[in-house]
Protein backbone atom coordinates (compact mmCIF):
# COMPACT_ATOMS: atom_id res chain seq x y z
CA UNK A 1 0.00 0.00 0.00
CA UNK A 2 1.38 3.74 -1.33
CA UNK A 3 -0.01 6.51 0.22
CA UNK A 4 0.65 10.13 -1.26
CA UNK A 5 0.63 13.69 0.46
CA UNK A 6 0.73 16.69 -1.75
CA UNK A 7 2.00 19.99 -0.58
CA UNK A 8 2.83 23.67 -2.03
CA UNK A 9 -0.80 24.72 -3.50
CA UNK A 10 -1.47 28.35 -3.76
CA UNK A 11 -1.75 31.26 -5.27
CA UNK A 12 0.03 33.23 -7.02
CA UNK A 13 -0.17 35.95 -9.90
CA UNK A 14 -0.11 35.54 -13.27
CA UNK A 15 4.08 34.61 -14.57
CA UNK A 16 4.70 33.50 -11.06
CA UNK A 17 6.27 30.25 -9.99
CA UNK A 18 5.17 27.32 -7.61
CA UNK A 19 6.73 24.48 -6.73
CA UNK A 20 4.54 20.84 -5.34
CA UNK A 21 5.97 18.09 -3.74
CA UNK A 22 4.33 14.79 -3.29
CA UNK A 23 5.86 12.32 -0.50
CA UNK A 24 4.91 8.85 -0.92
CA UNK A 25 5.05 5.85 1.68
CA UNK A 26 5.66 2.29 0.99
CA UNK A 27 8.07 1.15 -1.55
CA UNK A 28 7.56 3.41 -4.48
CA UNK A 29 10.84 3.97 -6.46
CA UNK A 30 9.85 1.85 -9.27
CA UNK A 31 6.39 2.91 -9.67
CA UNK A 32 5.65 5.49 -12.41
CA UNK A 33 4.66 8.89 -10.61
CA UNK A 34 2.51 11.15 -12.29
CA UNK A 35 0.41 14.76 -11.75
CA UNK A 36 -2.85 15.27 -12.34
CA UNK A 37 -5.06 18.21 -12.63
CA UNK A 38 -8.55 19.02 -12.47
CA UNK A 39 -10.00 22.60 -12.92
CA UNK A 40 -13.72 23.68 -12.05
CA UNK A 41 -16.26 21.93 -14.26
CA UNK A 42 -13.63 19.98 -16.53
CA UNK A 43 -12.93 16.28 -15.90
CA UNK A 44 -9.07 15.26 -14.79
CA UNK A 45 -6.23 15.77 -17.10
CA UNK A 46 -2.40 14.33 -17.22
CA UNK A 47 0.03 17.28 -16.45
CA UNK A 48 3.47 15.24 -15.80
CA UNK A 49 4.87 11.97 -14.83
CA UNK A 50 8.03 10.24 -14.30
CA UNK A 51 8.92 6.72 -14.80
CA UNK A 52 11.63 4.38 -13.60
CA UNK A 53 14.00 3.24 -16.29
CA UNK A 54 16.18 1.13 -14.34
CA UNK A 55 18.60 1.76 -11.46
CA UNK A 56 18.20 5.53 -10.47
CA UNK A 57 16.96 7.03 -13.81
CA UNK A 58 13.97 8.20 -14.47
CA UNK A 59 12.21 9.68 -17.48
CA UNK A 60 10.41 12.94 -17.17
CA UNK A 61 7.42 13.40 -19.76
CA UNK A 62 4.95 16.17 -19.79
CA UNK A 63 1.51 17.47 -21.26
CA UNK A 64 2.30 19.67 -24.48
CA UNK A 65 0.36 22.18 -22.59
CA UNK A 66 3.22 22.38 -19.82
CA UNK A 67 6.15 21.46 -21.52
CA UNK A 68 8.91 24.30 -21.65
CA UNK A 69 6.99 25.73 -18.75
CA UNK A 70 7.02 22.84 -15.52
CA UNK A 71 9.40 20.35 -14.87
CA UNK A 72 9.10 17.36 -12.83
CA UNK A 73 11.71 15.32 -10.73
CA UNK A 74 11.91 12.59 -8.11
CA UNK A 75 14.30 12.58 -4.93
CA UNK A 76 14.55 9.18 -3.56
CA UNK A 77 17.16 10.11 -1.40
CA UNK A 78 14.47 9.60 2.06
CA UNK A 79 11.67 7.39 0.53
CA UNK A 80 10.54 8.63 -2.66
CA UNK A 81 9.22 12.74 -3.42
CA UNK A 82 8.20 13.60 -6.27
CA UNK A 83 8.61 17.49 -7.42
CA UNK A 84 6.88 19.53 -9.92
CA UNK A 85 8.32 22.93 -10.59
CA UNK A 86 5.95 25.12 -12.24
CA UNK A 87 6.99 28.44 -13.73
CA UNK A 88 5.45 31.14 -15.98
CA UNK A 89 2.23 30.07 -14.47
CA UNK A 90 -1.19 31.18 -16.67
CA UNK A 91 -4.40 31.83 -15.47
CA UNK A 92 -5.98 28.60 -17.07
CA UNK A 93 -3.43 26.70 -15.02
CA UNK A 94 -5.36 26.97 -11.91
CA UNK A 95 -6.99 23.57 -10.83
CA UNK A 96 -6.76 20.86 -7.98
CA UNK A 97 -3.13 19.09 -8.65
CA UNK A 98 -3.24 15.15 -7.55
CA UNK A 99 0.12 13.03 -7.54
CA UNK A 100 -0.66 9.17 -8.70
CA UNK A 101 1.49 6.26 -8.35
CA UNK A 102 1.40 3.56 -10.48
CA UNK A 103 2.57 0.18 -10.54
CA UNK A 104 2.69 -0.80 -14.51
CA UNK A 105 0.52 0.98 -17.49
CA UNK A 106 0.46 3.97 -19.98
CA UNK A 107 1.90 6.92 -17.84
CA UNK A 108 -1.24 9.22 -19.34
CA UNK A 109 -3.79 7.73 -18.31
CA UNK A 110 -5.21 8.26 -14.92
CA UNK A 111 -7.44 5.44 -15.01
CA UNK A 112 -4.19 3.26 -15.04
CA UNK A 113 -2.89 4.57 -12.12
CA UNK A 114 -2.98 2.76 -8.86
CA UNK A 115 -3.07 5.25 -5.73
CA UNK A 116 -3.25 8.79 -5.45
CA UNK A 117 -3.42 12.03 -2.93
CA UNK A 118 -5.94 13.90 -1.84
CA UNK A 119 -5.36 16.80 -4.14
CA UNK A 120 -3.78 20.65 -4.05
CA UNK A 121 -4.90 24.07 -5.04
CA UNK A 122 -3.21 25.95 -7.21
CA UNK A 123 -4.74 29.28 -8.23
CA UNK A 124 -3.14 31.48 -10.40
CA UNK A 125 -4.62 35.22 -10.93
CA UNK A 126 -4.45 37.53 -13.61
């Protein structure tokens, strides 16, 4: 059993940055670890996730509507964290952001994913 806690929601203005982290229990460091986001009246969508490649690699892939803009990384250093860096933040980027876990499947799609937190605000203002 993998359980997730999200932390660094908020807001911030328009071109601002924000960082999340997402500390997971259990044994995680081969799972795929992903970031969701859902904004008011829109159904869930696949912002980032990173998957485990062997040894301590990971690969980092991203939603064209994010890429050049977030990045995400994992620190397994003390159990496994996963980061997502978000910069040059736009209005239409505010939503809920949920980490997911996953043990095996596509990386995309949420309904292949296996655990997940219980979800972070991120509002950005224009």
């Amino acid at each position: 059993q993998v359980q997730l806690v999200e932390s660094g929601g908020g807001l911030v203005q328009a071109g601002g940055s924000l960082r999340l982290s997402c500390a997971a229990s259990g044994r995680a460091s081969s799972y795929a670890m992903g970031w969701f986001r859902q904004a008011p009246g829109k159904g869930r969508e696949f912002v980032a996730a990173t998957t485990w490649t062997g040894g301590n690699t990971y690969r980092p892939y991203y939603a064209d509507s994010v890429k050049g803009r977030f990045t995400i990384w994992r620190d397994n250093a003390k159990g496994t964290v996963v980061n997502l860096s978000m910069n040059s933040l736009k209005p239409e980027d505010t939503a809920v952001y949920y980490c997911a876990a996953q043990v095996s499947g596509r990386y995309y799609s949420q309904h292949e994913y296996d655990y997940w937190g219980q979800g972070t605000q991120v509002t950005v203002s224009s």
